[in-house]
Protein backbone atom coordinates (compact mmCIF):
# COMPACT_ATOMS: atom_id res chain seq x y z
CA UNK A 1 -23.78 1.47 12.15
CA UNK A 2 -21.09 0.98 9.87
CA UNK A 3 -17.77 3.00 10.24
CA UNK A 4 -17.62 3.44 6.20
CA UNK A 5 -20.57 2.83 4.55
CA UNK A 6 -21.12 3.32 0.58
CA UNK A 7 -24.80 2.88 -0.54
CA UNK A 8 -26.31 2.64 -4.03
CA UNK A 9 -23.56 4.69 -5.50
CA UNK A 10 -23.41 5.06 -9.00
CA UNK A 11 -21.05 7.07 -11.15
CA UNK A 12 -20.47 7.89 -14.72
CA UNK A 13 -18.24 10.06 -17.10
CA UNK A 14 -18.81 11.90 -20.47
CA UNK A 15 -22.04 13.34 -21.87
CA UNK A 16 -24.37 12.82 -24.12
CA UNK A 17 -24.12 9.07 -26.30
CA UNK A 18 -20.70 8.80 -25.47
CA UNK A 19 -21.49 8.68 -21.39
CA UNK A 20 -20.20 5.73 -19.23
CA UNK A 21 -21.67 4.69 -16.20
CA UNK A 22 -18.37 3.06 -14.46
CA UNK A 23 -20.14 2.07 -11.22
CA UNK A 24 -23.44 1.19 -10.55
CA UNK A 25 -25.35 0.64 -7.25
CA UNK A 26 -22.17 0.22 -4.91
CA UNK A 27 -22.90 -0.74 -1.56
CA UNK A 28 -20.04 -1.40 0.90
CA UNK A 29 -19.86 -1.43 5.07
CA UNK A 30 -16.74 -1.44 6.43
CA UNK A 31 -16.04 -1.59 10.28
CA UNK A 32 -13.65 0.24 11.94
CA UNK A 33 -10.11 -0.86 12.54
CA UNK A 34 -10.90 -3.52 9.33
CA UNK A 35 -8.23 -3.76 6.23
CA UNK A 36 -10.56 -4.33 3.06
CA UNK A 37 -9.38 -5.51 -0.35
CA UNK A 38 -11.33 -5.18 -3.56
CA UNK A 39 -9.64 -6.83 -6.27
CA UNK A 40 -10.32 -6.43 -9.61
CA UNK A 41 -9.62 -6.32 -13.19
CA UNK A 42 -8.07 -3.25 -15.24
CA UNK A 43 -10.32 -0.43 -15.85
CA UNK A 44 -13.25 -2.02 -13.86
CA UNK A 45 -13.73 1.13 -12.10
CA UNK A 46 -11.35 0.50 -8.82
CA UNK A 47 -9.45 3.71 -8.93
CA UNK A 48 -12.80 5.38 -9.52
CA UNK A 49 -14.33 4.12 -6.15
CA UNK A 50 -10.93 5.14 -4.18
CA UNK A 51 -11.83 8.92 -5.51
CA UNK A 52 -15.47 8.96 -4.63
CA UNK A 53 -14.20 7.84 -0.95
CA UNK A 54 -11.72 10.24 -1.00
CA UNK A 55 -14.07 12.86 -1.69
CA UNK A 56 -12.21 13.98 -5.13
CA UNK A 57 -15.01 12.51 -7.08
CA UNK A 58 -18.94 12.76 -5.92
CA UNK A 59 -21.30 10.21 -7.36
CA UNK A 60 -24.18 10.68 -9.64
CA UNK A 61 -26.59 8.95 -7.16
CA UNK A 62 -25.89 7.34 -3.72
CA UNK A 63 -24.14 8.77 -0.67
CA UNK A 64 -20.83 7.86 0.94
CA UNK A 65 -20.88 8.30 4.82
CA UNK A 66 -18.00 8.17 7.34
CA UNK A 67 -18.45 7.34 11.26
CA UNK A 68 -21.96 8.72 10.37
CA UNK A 69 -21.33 11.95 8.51
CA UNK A 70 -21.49 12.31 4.76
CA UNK A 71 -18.96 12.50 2.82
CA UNK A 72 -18.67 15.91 0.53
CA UNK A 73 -15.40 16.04 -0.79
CA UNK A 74 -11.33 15.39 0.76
CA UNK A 75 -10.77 15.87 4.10
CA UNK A 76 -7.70 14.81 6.82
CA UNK A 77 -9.70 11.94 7.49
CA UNK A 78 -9.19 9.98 4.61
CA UNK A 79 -5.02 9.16 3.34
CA UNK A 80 -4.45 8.21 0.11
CA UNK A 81 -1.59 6.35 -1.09
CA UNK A 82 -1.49 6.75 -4.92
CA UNK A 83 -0.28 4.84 -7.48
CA UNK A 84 2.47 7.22 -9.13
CA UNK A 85 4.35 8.38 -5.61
CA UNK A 86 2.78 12.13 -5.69
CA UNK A 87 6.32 13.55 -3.94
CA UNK A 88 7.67 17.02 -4.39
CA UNK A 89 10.89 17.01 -6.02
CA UNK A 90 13.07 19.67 -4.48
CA UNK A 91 11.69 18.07 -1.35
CA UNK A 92 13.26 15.56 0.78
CA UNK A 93 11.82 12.86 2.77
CA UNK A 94 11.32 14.79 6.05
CA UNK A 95 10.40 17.93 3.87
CA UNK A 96 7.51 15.42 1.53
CA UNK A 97 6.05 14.11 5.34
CA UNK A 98 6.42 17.52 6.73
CA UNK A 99 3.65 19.00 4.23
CA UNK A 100 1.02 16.80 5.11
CA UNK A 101 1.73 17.80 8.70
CA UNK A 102 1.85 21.13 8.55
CA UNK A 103 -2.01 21.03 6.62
CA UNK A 104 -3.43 19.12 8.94
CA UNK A 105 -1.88 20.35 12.35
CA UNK A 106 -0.85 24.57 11.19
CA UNK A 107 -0.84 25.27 15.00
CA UNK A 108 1.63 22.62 16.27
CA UNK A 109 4.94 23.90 17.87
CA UNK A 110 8.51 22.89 15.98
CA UNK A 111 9.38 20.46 18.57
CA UNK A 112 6.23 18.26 18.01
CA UNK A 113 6.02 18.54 14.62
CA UNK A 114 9.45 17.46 13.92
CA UNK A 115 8.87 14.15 16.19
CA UNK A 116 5.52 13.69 14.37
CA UNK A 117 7.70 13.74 11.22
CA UNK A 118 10.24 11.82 12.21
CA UNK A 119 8.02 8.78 13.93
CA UNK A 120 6.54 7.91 10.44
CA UNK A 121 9.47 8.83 8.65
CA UNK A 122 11.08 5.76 10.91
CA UNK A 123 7.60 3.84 10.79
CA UNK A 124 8.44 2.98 7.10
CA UNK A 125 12.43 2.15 8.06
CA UNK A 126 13.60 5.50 5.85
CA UNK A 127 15.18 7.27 9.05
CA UNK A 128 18.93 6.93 7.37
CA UNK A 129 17.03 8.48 4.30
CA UNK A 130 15.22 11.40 6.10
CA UNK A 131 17.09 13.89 4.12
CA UNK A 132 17.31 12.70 0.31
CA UNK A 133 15.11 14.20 -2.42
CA UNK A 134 12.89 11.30 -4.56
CA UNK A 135 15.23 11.04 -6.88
CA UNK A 136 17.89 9.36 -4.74
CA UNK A 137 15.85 7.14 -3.54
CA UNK A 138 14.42 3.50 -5.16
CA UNK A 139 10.58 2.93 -6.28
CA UNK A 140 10.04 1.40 -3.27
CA UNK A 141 11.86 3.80 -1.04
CA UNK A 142 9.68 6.55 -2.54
CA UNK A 143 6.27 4.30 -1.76
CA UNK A 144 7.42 4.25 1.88
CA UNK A 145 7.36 8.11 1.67
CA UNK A 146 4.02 8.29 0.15
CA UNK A 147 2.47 5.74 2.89
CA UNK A 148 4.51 7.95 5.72
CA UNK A 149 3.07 10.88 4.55
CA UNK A 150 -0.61 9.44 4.60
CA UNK A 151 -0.12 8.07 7.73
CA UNK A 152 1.34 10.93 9.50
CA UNK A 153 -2.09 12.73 8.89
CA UNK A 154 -3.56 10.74 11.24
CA UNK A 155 -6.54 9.68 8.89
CA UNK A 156 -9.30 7.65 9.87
CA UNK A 157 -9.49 5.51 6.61
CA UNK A 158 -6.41 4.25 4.75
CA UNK A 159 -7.04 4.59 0.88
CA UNK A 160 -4.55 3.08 -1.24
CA UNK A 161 -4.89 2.58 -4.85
CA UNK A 162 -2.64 -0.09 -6.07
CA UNK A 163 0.22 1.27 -4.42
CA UNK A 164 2.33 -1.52 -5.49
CA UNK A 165 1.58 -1.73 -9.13
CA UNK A 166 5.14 0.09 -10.42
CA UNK A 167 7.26 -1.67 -8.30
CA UNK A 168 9.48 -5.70 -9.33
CA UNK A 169 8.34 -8.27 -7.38
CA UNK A 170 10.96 -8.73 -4.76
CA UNK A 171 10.39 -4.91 -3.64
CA UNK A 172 6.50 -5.35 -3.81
CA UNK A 173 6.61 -8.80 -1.65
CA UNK A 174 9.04 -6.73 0.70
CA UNK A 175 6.51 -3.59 1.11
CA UNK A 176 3.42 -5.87 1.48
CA UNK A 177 5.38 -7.37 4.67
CA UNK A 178 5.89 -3.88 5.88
CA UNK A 179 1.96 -2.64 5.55
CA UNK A 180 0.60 -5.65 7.20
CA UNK A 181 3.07 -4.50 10.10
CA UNK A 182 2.45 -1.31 9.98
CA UNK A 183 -1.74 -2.12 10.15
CA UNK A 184 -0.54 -4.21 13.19
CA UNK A 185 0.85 -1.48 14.91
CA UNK A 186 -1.63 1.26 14.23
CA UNK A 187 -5.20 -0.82 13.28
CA UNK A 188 -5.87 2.09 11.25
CA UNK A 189 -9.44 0.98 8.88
CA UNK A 190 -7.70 0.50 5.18
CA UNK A 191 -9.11 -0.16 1.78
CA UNK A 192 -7.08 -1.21 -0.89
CA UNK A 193 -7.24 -1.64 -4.05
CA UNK A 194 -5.53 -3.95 -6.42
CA UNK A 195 -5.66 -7.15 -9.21
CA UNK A 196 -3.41 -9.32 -7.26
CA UNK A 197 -5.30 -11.80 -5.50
CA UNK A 198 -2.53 -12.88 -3.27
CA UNK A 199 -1.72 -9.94 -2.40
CA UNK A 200 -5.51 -9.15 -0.99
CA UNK A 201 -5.23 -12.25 0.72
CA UNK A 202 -2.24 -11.36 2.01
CA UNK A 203 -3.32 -8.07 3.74
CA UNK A 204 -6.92 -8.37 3.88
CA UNK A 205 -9.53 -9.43 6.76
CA UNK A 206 -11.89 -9.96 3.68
CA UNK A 207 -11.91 -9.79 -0.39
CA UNK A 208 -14.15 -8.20 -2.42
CA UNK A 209 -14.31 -8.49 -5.98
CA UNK A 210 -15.77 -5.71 -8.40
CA UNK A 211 -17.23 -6.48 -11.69
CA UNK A 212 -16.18 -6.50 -14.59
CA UNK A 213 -16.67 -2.86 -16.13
CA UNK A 214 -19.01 -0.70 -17.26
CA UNK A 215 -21.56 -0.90 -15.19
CA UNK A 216 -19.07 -2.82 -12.05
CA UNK A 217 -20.51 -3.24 -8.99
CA UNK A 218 -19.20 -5.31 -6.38
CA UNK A 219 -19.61 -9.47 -5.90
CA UNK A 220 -20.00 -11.80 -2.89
CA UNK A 221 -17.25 -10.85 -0.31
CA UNK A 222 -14.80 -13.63 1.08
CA UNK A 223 -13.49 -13.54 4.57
CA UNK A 224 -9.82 -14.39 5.15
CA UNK A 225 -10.06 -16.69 8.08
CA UNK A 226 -5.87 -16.71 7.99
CA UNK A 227 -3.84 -15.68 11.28
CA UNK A 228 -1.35 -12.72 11.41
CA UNK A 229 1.62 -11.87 11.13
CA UNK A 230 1.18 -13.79 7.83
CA UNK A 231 3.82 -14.70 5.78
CA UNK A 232 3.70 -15.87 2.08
CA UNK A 233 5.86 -18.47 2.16
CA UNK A 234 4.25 -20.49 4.56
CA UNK A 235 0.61 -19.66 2.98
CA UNK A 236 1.88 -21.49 -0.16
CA UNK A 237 1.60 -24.63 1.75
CA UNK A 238 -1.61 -23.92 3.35
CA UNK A 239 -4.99 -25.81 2.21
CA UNK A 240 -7.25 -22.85 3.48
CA UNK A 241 -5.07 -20.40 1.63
CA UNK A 242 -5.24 -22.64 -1.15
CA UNK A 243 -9.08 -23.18 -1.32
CA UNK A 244 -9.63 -19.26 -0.64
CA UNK A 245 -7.65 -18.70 -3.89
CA UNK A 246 -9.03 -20.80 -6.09
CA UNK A 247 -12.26 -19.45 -4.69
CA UNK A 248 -11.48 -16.26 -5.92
CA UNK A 249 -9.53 -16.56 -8.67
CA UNK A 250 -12.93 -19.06 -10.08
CA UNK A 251 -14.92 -16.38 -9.50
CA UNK A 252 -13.05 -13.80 -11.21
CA UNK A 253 -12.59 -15.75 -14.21
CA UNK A 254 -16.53 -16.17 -13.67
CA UNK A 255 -16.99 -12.47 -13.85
CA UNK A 256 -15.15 -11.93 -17.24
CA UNK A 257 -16.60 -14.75 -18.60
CA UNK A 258 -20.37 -13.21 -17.50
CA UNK A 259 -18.94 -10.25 -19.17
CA UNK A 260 -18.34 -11.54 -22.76
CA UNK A 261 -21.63 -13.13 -22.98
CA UNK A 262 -23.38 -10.19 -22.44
CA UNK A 263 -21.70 -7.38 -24.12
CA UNK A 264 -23.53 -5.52 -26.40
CA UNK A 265 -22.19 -6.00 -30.16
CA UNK A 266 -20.61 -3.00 -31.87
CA UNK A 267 -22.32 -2.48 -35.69
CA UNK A 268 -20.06 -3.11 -38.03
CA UNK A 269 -18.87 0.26 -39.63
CA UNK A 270 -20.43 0.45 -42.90
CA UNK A 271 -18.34 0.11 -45.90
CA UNK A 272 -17.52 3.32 -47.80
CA UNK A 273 -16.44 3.84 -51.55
CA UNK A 274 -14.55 6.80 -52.85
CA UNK A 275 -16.49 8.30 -55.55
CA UNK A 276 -15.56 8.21 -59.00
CA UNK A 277 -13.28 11.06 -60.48
């Protein structure tokens, strides 16, 4: 059995004419201990799935099942690692960390708690930054906190929805080497989300595209037959990297093209004439 499994999920939003079904039959196994990308285009419906996984969406149709049990709404053993940061202001790095803690582990003694804290706090390299609030720190500093925090739940699953979307390049190529070693060191089962297809390749043991939107789904999957530690500079010079990104990329470009062929035409509005004094 799989350790995640999704199957025939569907989900919409709205009512009445102006409902959209975002997903439609979903079906997904993931084994344990196994980093999964699905890559995507802009409002295909990516940040959608990461919420029905989470458990802070429930689908229409389908079920959603962890290590065998169904999944209901959140729980400990899912992280997520959002976009926008998610840190408490007034709070600094230790403090942001230490909430997640305290939810998940209320009966822990100070001692252990503090060296919980402080082992993810230096997982992500912010130990000289334990006590600053966000606002002293960078974008990226503050995406190490939100990633600490996740982790320091002690999650089964890894969500992270394009985590590295805000960020400039140089600090986003820096943080992708930092997750892959941080999967190294814990093999914790992750599933990302994002539209850069080197960076799936980068992180992921396979690639999964969804759809284009409404109505995504997801496409073939493609294993990433690359060995680890990876590191990008050397995969630019790499024919297997090479052929595995045109591979995708083609089949992206296939998906939008599918797209445009069969959209439905919107009626022209029809033309309207003030009336005559």
């Amino acid at each position: 059995m799989a350790f995640l499994k999704l199957e025939h999920v569907c989900k919409s939003f709205g009512e009445g004419p102006g409902r959209t079904q975002v997903l439609e039959d979903v079906n997904l196994e993931v084994e344990e201990g196994e980093f999964i990308a699905i890559v995507g285009f802009s409002g295909s419906g990516k940040s959608t799935l990461v919420n029905l996984i989470a458990g802070l969406e429930m689908p229409d149709s389908g079920t959603l099942s962890l290590a065998g049990a169904p999944i209901r709404g959140a729980g400990p053993d899912r992280g997520v690692v959002f976009q926008n940061y998610s840190l408490l202001p007034w709070l600094s790095v230790f403090e942001n960390v230490g909430l997640a803690v305290d939810a998940v582990f209320p009966d822990w003694p100070r001692e252990r708690r503090n060296a919980h804290i402080a082992r993810y706090v230096d997982m992500v390299n912010l130990t000289p930054a334990t006590w600053k609030k966000p606002k002293e720190l960078s974008g990226g500093m503050r995406q190490r906190v939100s990633v600490a925090r996740a982790l320091a739940m002690d999650p089964r699953v890894l969500l992270m929805d394009e985590p590295l979307s805000a960020l400039d390049a140089l600090t986003r190529g820096s943080l992708q080497q930092e997750f892959e070693r941080i999967w190294e060191r814990d093999r914790k089962t992750v599933l990302l989300v994002t539209n850069d297809v080197d960076e799936s390749i980068l992180l992921a043991d396979r690639v999964i595209p969804l759809t284009v939107g409404p109505r995504a789904t997801l496409g073939r999957s493609f294993t990433v037959d690359l060995p680890r530690p990876r590191d990008k500079t050397a995969l630019n010079r790499d024919p297997v990297y090479k052929k595995l990104r045109n591979d995708i990329m083609n089949y992206l470009l296939g998906l939008r093209g599918e797209s445009r062929t069969t959209r439905v035409a919107v009626p022209e509005p029809p033309k309207l004439k003030p009336k005559a004094a």
